[in-house]
C-alpha atoms as a PDB file:
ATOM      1  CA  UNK A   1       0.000   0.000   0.000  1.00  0.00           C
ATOM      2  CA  UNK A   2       1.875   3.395  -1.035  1.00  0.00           C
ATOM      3  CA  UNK A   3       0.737   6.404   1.335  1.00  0.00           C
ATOM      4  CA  UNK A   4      -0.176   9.179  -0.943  1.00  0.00           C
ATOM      5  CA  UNK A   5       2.106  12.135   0.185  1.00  0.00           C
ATOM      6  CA  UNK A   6       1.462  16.231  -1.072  1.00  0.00           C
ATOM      7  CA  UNK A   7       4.389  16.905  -2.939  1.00  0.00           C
ATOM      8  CA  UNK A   8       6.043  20.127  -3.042  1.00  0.00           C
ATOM      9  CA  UNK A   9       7.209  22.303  -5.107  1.00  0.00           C
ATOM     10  CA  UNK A  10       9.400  24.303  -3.295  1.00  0.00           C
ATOM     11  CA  UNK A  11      12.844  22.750  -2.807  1.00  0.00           C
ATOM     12  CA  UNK A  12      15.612  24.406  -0.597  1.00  0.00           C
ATOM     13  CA  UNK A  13      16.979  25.266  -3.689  1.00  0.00           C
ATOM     14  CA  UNK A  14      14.301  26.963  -5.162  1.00  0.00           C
ATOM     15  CA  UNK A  15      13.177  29.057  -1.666  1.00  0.00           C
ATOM     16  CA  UNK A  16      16.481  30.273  -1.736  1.00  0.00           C
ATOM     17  CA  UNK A  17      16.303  31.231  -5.157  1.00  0.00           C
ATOM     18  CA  UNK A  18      13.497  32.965  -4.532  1.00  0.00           C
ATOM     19  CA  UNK A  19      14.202  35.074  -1.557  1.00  0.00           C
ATOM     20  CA  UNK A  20      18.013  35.934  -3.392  1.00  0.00           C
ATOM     21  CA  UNK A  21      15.848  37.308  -6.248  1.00  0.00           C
ATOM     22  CA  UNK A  22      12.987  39.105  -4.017  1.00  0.00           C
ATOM     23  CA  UNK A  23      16.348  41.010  -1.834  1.00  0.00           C
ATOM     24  CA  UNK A  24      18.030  41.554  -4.713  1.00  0.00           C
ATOM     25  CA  UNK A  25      14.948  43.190  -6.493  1.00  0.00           C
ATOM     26  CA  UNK A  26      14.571  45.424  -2.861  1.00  0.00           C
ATOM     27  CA  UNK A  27      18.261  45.958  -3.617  1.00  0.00           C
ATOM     28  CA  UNK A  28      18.212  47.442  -6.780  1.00  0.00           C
ATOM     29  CA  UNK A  29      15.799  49.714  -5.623  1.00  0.00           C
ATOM     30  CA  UNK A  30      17.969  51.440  -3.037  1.00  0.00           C
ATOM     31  CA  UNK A  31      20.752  51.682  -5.533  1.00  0.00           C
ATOM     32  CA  UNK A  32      18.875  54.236  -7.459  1.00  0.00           C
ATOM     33  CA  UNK A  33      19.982  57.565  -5.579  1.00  0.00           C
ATOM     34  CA  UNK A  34      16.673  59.253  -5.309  1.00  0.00           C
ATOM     35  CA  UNK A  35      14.992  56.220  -3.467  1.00  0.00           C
ATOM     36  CA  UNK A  36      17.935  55.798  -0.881  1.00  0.00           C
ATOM     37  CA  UNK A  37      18.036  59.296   0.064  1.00  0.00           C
ATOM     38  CA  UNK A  38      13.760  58.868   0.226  1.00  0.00           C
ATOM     39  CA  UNK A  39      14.133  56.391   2.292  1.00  0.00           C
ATOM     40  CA  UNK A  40      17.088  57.577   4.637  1.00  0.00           C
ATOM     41  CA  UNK A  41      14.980  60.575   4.988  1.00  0.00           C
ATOM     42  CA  UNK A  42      11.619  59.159   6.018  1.00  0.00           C
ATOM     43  CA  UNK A  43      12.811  55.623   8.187  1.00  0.00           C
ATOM     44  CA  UNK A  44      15.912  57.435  10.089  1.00  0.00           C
ATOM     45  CA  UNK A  45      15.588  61.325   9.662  1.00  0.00           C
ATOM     46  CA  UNK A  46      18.216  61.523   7.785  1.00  0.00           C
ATOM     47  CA  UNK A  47      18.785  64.053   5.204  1.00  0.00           C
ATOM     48  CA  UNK A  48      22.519  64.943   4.689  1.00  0.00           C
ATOM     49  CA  UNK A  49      23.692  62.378   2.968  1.00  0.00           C
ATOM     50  CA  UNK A  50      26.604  63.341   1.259  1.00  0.00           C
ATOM     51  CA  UNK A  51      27.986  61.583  -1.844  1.00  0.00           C
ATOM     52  CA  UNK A  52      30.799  59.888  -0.779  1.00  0.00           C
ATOM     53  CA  UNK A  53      28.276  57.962   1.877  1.00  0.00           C
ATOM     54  CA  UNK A  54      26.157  57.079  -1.082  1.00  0.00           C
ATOM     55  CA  UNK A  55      29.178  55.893  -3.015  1.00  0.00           C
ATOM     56  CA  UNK A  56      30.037  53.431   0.419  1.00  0.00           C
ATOM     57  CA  UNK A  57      26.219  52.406   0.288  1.00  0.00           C
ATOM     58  CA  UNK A  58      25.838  51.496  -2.972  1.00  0.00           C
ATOM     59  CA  UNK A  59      29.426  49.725  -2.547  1.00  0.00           C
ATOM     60  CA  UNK A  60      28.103  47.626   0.431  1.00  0.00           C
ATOM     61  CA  UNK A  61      24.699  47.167  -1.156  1.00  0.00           C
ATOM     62  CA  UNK A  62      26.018  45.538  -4.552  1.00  0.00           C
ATOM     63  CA  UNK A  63      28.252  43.480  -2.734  1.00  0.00           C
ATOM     64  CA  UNK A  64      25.180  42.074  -0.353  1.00  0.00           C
ATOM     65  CA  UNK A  65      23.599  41.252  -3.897  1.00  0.00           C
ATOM     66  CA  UNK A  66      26.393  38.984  -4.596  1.00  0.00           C
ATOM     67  CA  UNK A  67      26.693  37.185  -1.353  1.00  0.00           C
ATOM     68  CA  UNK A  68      24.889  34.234  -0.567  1.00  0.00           C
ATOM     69  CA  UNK A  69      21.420  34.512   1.021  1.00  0.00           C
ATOM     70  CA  UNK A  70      21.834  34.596   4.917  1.00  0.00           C
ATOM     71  CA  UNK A  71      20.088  31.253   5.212  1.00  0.00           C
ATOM     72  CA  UNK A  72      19.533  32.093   9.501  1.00  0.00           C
ATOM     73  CA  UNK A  73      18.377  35.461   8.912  1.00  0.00           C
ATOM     74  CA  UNK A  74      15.685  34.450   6.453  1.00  0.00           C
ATOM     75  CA  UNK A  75      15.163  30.594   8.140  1.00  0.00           C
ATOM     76  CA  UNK A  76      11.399  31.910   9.366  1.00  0.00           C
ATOM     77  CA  UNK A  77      10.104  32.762   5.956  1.00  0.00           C
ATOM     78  CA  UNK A  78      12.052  30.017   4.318  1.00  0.00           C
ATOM     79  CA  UNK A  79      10.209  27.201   6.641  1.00  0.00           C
ATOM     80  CA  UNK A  80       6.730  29.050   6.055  1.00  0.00           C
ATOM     81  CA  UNK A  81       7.024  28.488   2.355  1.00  0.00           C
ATOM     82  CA  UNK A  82       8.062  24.827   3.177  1.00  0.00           C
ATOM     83  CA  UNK A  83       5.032  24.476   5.823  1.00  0.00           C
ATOM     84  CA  UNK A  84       2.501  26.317   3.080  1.00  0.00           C
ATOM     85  CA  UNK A  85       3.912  25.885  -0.117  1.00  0.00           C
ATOM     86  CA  UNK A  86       3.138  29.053  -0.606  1.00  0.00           C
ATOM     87  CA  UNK A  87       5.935  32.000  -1.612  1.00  0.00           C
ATOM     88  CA  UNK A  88       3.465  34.498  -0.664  1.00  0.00           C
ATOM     89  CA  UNK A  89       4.967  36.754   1.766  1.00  0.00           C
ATOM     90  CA  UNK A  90       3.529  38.780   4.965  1.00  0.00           C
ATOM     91  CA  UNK A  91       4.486  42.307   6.108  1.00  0.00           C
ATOM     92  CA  UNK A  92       6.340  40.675   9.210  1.00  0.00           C
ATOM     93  CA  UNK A  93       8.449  38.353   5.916  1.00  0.00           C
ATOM     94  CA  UNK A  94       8.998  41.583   3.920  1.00  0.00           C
ATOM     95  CA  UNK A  95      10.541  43.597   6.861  1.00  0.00           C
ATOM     96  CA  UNK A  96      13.132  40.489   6.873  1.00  0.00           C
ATOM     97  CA  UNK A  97      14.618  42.184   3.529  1.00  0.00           C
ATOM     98  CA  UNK A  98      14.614  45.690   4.656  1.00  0.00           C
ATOM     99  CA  UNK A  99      16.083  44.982   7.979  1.00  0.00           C
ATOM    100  CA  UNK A 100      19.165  43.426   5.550  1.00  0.00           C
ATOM    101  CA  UNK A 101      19.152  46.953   3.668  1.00  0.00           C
ATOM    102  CA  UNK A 102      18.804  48.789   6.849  1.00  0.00           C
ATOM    103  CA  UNK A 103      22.237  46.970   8.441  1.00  0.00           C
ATOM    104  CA  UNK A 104      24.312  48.577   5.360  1.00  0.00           C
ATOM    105  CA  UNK A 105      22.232  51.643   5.437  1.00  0.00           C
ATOM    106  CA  UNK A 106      22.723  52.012   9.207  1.00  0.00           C
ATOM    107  CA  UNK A 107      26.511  51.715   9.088  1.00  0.00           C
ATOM    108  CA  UNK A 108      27.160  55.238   7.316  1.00  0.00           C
ATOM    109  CA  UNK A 109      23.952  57.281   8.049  1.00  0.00           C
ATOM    110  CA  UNK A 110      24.930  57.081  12.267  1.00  0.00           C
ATOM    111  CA  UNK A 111      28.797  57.749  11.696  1.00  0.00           C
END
C-alpha cells in the first residue's frame, strides 16, 4: 500500500532562489539615488547624505547582492514556504529584507 504524500514544489533550492531574487529586487531599488536618500529621509531622519556615503552604500549594497542569502536570517520565511507551499509573503516576511538593507544603510547614516 503506497501512502499518498502532497508533494512540493518548493525545494531548498528553489526558496532560496526565490528570496536571493525578491532582496536583490529590494536591492536594486535602493541603488537608485533618489529612493535611498527617500528612504534615509523618512525611516531614520536623515537628510545629509553626502555623496561619498552614497558611493560606500551602494558599494556595500552591490556586494550584499552577490553574497549568498543569509540562510539564519531568512530561516522563518524560508520554513513558512516549506510548511505552506506558498511564496506568498507577509508584512512581518517583507521587513526580513529591509532589515538586511537597513544593516548597510545604518553603518554610514549614524557615523
Amino acid at each position: 500500500m503506497e501512502l499518498n504524500t502532497v508533494g512540493t514544489q518548493w525545494t531548498d533550492e528553489r526558496i532560496i532562489d526565490l528570496v536571493r531574487k525578491l532582496r536583490n529586487d529590494l536591492i536594486k531599488d535602493f541603488l537608485d539615488e533618489r529612493h535611498l536618500k527617500e528612504y534615509a529621509d523618512q525611516q531614520f531622519r536623515v537628510r545629509d547624505l553626502t555623496p561619498v556615503k552614497i558611493e560606500f552604500i551602494k558599494k556595500d549594497l552591490k556586494e550584499l547582492m552577490i553574497s549568498p542569502v543569509n540562510v539564519n536570517h531568512y530561516g522563518p520565511l524560508m520554513n513558512q514556504i516549506r510548511l505552506t507551499d506558498s511564496a506568498a509573503l507577509t508584512e512581518v516576511n517583507e521587513q526580513l529584507f529591509y532589515k538586511e538593507v537597513e544593516s548597510v544603510l545604518k553603518r554610514y547614516l549614524y557615523e
